[in-house]
N, C-alpha and C. Protein backbone atom coordinates (compact mmCIF):
# COMPACT_ATOMS: atom_id res chain seq x y z
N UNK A 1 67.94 29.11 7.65
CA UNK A 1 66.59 28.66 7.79
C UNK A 1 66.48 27.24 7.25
N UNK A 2 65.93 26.28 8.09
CA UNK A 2 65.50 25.01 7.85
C UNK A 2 64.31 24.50 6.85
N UNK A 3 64.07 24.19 5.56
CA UNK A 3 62.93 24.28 4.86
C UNK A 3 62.17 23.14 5.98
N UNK A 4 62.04 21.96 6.43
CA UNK A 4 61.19 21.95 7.12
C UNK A 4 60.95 22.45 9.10
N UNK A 5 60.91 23.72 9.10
CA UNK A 5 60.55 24.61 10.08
C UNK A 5 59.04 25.27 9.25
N UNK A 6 58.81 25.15 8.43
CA UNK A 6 57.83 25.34 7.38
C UNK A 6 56.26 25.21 8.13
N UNK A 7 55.56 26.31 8.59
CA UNK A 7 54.62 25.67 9.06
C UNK A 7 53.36 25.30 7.81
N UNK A 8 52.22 24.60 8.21
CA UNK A 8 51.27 24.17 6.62
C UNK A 8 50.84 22.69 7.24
N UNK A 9 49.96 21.94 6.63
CA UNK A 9 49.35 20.56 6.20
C UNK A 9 50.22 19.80 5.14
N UNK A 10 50.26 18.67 5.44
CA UNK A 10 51.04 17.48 4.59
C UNK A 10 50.15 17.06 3.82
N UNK A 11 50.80 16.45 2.92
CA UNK A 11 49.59 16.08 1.81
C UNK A 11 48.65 15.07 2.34
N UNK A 12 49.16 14.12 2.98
CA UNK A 12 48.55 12.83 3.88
C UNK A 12 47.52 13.48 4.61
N UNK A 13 47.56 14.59 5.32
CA UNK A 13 46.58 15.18 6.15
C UNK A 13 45.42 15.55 5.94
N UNK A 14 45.35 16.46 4.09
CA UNK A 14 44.94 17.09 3.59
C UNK A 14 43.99 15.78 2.81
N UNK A 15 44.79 15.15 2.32
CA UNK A 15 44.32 13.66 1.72
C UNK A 15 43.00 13.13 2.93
N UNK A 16 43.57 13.06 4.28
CA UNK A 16 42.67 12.33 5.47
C UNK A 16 41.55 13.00 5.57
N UNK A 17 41.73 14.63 5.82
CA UNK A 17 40.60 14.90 6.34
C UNK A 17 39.72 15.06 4.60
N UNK A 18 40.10 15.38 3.67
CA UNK A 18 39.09 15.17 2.43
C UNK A 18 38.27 13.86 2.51
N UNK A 19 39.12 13.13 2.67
CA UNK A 19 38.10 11.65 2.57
C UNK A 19 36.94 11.46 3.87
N UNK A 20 37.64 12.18 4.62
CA UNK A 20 36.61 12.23 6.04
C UNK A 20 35.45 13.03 5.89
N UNK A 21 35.80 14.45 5.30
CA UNK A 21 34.49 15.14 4.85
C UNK A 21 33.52 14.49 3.91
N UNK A 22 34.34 13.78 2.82
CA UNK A 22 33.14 13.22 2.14
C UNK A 22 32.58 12.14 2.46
N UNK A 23 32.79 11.13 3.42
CA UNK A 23 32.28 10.35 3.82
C UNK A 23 31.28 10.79 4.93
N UNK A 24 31.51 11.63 5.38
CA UNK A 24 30.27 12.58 6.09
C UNK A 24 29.48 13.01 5.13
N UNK A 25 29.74 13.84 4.14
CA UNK A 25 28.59 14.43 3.46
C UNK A 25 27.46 12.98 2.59
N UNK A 26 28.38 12.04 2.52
CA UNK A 26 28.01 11.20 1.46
C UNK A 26 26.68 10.42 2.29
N UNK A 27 27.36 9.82 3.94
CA UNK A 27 26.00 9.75 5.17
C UNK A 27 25.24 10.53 5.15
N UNK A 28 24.87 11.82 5.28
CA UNK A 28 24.12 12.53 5.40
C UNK A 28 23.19 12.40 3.99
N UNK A 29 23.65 12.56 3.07
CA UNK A 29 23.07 12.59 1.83
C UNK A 29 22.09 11.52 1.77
N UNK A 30 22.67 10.12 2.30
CA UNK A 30 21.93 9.00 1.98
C UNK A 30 20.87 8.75 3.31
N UNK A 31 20.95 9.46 4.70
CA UNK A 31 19.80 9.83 5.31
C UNK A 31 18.90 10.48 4.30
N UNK A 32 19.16 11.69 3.87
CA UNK A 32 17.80 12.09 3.89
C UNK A 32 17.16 11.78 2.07
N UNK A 33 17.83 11.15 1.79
CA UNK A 33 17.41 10.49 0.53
C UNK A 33 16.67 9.35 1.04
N UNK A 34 17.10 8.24 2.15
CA UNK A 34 15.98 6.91 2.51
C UNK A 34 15.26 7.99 3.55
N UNK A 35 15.04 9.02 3.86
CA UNK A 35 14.06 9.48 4.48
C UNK A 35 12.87 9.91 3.52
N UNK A 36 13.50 10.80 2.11
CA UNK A 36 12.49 11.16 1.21
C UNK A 36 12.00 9.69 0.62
N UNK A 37 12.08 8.90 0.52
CA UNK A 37 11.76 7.70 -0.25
C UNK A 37 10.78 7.05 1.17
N UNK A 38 11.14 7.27 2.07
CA UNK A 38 9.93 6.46 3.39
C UNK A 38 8.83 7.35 3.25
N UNK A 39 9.19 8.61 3.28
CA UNK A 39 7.90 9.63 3.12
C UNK A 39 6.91 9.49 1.93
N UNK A 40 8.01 9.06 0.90
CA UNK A 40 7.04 9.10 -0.53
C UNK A 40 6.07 7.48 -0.18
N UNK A 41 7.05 6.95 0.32
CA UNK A 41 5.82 5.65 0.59
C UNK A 41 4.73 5.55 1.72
N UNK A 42 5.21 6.08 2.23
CA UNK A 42 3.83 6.71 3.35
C UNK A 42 2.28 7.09 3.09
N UNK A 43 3.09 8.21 2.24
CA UNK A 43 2.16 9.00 1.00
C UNK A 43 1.37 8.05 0.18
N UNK A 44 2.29 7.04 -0.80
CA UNK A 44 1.16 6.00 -1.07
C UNK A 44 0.62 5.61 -0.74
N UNK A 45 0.84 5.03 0.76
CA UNK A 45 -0.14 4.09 1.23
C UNK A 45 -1.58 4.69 1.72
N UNK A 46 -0.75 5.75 2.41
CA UNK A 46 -2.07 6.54 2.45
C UNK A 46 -3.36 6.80 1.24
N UNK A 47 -2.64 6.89 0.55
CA UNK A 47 -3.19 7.41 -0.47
C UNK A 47 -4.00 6.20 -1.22
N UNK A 48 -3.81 4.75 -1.30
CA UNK A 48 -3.93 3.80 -1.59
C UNK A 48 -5.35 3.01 -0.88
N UNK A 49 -5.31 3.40 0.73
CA UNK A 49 -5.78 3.40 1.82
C UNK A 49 -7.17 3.81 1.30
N UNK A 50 -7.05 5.37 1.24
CA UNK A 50 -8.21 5.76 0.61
C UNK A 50 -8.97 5.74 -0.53
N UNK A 51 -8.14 5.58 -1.33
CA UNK A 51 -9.13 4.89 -2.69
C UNK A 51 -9.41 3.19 -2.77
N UNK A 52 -8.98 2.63 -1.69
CA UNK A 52 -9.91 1.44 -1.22
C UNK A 52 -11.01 1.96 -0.51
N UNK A 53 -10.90 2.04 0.68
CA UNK A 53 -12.18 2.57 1.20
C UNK A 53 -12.97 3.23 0.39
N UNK A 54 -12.88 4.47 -0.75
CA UNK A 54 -13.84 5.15 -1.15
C UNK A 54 -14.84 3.92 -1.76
N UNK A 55 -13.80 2.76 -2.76
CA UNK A 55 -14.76 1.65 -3.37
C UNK A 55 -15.42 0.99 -2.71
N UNK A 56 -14.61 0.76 -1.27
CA UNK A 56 -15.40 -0.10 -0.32
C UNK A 56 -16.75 0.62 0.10
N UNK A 57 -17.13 2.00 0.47
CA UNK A 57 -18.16 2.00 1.01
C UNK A 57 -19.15 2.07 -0.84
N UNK A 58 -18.72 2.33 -1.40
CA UNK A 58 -19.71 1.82 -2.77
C UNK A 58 -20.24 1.00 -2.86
N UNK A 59 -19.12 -0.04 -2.69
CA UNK A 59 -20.00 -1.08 -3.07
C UNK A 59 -20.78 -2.17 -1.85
N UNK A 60 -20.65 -1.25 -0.43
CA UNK A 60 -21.61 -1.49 0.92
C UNK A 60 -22.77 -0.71 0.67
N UNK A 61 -22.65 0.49 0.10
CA UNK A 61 -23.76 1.26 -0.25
C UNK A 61 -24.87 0.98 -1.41
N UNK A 62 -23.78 -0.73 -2.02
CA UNK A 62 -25.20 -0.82 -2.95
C UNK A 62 -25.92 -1.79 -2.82
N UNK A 63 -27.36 -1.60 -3.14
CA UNK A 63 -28.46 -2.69 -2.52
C UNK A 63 -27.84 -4.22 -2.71
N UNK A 64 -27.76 -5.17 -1.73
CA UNK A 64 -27.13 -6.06 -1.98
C UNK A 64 -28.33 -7.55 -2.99
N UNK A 65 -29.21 -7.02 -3.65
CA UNK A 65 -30.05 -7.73 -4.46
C UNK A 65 -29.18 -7.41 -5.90
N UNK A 66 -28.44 -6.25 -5.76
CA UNK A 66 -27.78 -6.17 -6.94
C UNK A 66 -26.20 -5.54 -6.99
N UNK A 67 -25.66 -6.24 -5.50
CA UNK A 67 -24.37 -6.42 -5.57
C UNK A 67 -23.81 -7.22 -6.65
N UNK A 68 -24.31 -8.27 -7.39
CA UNK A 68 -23.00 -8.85 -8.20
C UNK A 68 -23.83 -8.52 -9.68
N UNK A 69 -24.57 -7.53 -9.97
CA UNK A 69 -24.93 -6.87 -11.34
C UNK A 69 -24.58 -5.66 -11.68
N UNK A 70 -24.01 -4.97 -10.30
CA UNK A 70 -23.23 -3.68 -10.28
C UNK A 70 -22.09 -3.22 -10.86
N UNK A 71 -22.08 -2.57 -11.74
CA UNK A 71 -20.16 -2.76 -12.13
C UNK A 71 -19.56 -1.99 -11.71
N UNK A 72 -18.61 -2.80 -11.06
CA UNK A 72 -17.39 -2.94 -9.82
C UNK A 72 -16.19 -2.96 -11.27
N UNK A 73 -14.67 -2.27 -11.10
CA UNK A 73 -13.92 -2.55 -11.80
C UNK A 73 -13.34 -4.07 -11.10
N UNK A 74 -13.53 -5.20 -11.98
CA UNK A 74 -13.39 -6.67 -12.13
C UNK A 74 -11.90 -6.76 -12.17
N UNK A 75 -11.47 -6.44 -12.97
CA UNK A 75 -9.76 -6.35 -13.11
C UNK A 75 -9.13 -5.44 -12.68
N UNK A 76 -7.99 -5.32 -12.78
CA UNK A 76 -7.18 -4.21 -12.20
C UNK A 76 -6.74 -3.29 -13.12
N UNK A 77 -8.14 -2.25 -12.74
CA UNK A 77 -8.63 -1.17 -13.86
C UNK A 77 -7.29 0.16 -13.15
N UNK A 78 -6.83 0.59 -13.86
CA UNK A 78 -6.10 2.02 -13.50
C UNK A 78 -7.01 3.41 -13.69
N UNK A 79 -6.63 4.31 -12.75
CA UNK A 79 -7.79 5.12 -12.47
C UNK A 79 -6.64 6.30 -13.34
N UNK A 80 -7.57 7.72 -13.09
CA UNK A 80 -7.33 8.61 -14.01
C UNK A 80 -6.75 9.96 -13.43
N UNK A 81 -6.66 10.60 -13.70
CA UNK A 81 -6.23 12.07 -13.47
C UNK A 81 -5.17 12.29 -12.45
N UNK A 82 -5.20 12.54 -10.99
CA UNK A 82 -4.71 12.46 -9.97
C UNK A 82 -3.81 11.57 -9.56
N UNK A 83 -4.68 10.23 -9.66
CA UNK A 83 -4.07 9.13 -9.32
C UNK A 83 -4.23 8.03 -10.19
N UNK A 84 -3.28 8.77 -11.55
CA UNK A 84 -3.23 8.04 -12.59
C UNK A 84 -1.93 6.36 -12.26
N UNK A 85 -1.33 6.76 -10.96
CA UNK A 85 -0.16 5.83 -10.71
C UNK A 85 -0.56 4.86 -10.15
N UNK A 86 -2.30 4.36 -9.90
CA UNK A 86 -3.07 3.70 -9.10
C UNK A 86 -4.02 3.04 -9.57
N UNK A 87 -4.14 1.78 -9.53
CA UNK A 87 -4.88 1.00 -10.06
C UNK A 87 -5.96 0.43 -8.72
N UNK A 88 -6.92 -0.27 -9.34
CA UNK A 88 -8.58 -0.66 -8.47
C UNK A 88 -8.63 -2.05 -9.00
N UNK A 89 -9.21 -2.93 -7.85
CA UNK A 89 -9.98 -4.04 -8.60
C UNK A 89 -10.83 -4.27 -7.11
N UNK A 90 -12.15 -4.92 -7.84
CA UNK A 90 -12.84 -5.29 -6.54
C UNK A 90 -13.23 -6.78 -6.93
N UNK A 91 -12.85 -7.47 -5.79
CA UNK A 91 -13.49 -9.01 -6.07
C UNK A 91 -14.56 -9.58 -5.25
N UNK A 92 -15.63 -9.87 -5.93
CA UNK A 92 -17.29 -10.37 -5.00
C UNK A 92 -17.34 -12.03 -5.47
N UNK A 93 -17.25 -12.29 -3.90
CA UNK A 93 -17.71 -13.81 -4.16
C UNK A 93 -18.71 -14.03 -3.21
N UNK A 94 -20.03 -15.40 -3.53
CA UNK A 94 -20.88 -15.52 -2.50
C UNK A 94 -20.66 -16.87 -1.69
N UNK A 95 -20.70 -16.87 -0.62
CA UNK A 95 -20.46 -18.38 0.53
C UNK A 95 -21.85 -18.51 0.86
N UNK A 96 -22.04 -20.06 -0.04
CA UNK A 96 -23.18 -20.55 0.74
C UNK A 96 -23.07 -21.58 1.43
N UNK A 97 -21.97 -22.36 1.88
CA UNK A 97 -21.68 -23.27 2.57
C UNK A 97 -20.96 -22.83 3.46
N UNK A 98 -20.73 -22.89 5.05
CA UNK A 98 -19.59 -22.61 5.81
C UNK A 98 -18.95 -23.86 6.27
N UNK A 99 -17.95 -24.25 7.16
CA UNK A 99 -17.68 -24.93 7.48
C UNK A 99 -18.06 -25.11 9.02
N UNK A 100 -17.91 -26.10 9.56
CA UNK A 100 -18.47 -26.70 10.65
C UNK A 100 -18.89 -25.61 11.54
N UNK A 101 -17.76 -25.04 12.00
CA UNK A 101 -17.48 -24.16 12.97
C UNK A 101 -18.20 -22.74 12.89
N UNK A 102 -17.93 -22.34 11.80
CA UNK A 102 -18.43 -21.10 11.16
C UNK A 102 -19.59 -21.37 11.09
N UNK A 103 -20.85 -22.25 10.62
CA UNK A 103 -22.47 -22.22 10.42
C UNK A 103 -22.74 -22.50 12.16
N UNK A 104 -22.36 -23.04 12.84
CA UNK A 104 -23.00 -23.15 14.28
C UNK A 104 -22.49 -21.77 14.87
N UNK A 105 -21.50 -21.17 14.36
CA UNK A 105 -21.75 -19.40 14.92
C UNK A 105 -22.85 -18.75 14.43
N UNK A 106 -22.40 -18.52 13.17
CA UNK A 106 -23.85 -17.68 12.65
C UNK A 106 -24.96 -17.81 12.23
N UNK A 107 -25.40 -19.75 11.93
CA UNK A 107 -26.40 -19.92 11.32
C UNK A 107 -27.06 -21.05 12.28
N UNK A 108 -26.08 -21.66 13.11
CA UNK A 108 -26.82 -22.65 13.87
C UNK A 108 -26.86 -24.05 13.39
N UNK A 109 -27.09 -24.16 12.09
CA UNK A 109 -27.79 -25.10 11.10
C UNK A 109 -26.78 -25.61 9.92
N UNK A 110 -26.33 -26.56 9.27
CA UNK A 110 -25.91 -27.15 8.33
C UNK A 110 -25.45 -26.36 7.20
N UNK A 111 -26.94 -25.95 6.49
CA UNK A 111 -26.82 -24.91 5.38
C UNK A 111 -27.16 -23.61 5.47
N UNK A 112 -25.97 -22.84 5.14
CA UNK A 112 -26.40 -21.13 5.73
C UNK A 112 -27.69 -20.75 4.47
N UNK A 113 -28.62 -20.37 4.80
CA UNK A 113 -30.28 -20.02 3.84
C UNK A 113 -29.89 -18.68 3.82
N UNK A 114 -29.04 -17.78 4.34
CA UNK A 114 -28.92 -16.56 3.96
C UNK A 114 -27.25 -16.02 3.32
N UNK A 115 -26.95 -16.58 2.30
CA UNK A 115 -25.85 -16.48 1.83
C UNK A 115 -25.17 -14.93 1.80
N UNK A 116 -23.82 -15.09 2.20
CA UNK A 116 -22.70 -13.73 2.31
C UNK A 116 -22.01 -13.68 0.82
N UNK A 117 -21.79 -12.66 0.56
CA UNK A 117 -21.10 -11.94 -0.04
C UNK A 117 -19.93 -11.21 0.48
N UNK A 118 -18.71 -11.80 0.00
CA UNK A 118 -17.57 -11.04 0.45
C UNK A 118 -16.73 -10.35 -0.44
N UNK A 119 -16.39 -9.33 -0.24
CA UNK A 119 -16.18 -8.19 -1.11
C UNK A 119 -14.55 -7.70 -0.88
N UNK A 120 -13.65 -7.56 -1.34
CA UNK A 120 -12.67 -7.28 -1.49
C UNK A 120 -12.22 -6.52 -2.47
N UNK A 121 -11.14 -5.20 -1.56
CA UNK A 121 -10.68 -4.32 -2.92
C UNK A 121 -9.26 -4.61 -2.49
N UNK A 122 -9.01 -4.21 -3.96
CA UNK A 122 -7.58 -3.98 -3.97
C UNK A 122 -6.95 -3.02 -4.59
N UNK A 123 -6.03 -2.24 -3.97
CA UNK A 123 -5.46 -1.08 -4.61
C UNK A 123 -4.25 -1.18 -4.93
N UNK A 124 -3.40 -0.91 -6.14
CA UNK A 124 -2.17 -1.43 -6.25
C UNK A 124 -1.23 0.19 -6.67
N UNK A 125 0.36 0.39 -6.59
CA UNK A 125 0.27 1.40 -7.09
C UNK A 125 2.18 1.17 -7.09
N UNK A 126 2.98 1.37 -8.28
CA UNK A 126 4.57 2.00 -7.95
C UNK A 126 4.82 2.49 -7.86
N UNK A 127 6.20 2.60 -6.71
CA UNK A 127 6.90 3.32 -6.30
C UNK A 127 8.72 3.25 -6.69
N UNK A 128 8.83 3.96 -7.73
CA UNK A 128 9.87 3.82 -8.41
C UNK A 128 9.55 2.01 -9.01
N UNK A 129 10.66 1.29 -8.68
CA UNK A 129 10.58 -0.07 -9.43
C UNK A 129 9.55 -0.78 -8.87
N UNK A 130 9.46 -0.65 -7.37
CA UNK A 130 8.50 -1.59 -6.76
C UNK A 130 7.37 -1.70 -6.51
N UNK A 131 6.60 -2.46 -6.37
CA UNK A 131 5.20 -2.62 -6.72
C UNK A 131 4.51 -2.71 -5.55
N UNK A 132 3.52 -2.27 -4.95
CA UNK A 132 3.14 -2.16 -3.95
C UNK A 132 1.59 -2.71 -4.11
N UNK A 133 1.08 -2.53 -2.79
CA UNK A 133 -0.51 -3.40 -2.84
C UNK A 133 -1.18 -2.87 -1.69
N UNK A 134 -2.77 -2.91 -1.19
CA UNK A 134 -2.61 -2.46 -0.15
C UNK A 134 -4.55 -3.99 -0.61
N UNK A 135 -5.27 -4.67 0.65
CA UNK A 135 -6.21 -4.30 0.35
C UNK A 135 -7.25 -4.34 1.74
N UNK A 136 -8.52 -4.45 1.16
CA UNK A 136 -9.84 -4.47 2.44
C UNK A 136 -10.84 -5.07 2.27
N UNK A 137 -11.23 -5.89 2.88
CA UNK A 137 -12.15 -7.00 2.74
C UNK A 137 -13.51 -7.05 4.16
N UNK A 138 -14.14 -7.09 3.34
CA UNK A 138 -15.61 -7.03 4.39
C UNK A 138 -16.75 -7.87 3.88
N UNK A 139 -18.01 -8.54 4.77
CA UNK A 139 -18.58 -9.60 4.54
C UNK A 139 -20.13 -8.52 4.10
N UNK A 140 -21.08 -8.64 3.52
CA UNK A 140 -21.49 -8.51 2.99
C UNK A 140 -23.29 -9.64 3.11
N UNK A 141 -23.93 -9.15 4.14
CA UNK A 141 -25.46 -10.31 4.12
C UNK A 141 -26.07 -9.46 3.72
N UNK A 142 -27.29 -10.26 3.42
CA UNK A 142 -28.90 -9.95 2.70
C UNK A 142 -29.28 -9.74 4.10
N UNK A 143 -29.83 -8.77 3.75
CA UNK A 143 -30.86 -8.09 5.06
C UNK A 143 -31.84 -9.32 5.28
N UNK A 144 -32.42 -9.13 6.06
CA UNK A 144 -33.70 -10.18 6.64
C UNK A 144 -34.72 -9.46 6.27
């Protein structure tokens, strides 16, 4: 008997296909790890999405004689319980001057007599290291 008539795998073989399996498992792994990490950011934004809007219709919902006496979180206040990983800020400024273009749309005239208020939120929130932002901005007139 011939020792190699021997049937079996060579070490080289055994060596090949190991490295081949784990380089498969190791792809797969890192799919669905950047899949859980797209989902988790999804989730923020969503989530980010809506606690702008909730501030935004607040502060549309408040009489605009006392939009800028209202307290709005000014800085970038962090909220509590739930969405303790999420911070708010709302910024109100008023335009009483437009520029050329802009007062012959809406005002016709030189000096706009019915000054806007523009209102902007911003929601900020991390995701692991990175810092994310989302915001929404809407104009804001005095009724007639």
């Amino acid at each position: 008997m011939n020792c190699f008539d021997k049937k079996g795998f060579t070490l080289i073989e055994i060596l090949l296909s190991t490295v081949l399996v784990v380089l498969g498992v190791v792809g797969v792994v890192n799919a669905v790890s950047s899949g859980l990490y797209a989902d988790k950011s999804v989730e923020g934004q969503s989530v980010a999405l809506n606690l702008a809007q909730e501030q935004m219709e607040a502060v549309k919902n408040t009489a605009y004689a006392n939009i800028n006496t209202t307290t709005f979180p000014t800085g970038l206040a962090p909220l509590t319980g739930a969405f303790s990983n999420y911070s708010r800020q709302v910024i109100l400024y008023t335009v009483t001057t437009w520029s050329p273009y802009v007062t012959t749309v809406y005002t016709g005239a030189g000096t706009n007599t019915n000054p806007v208020t523009v209102a902007t939120v911003y929601v900020s929130w991390a995701l692991g290291l990175v810092q994310n932002s989302v915001s929404l901005t809407t104009l804001l007139v005095q009724p007639s």
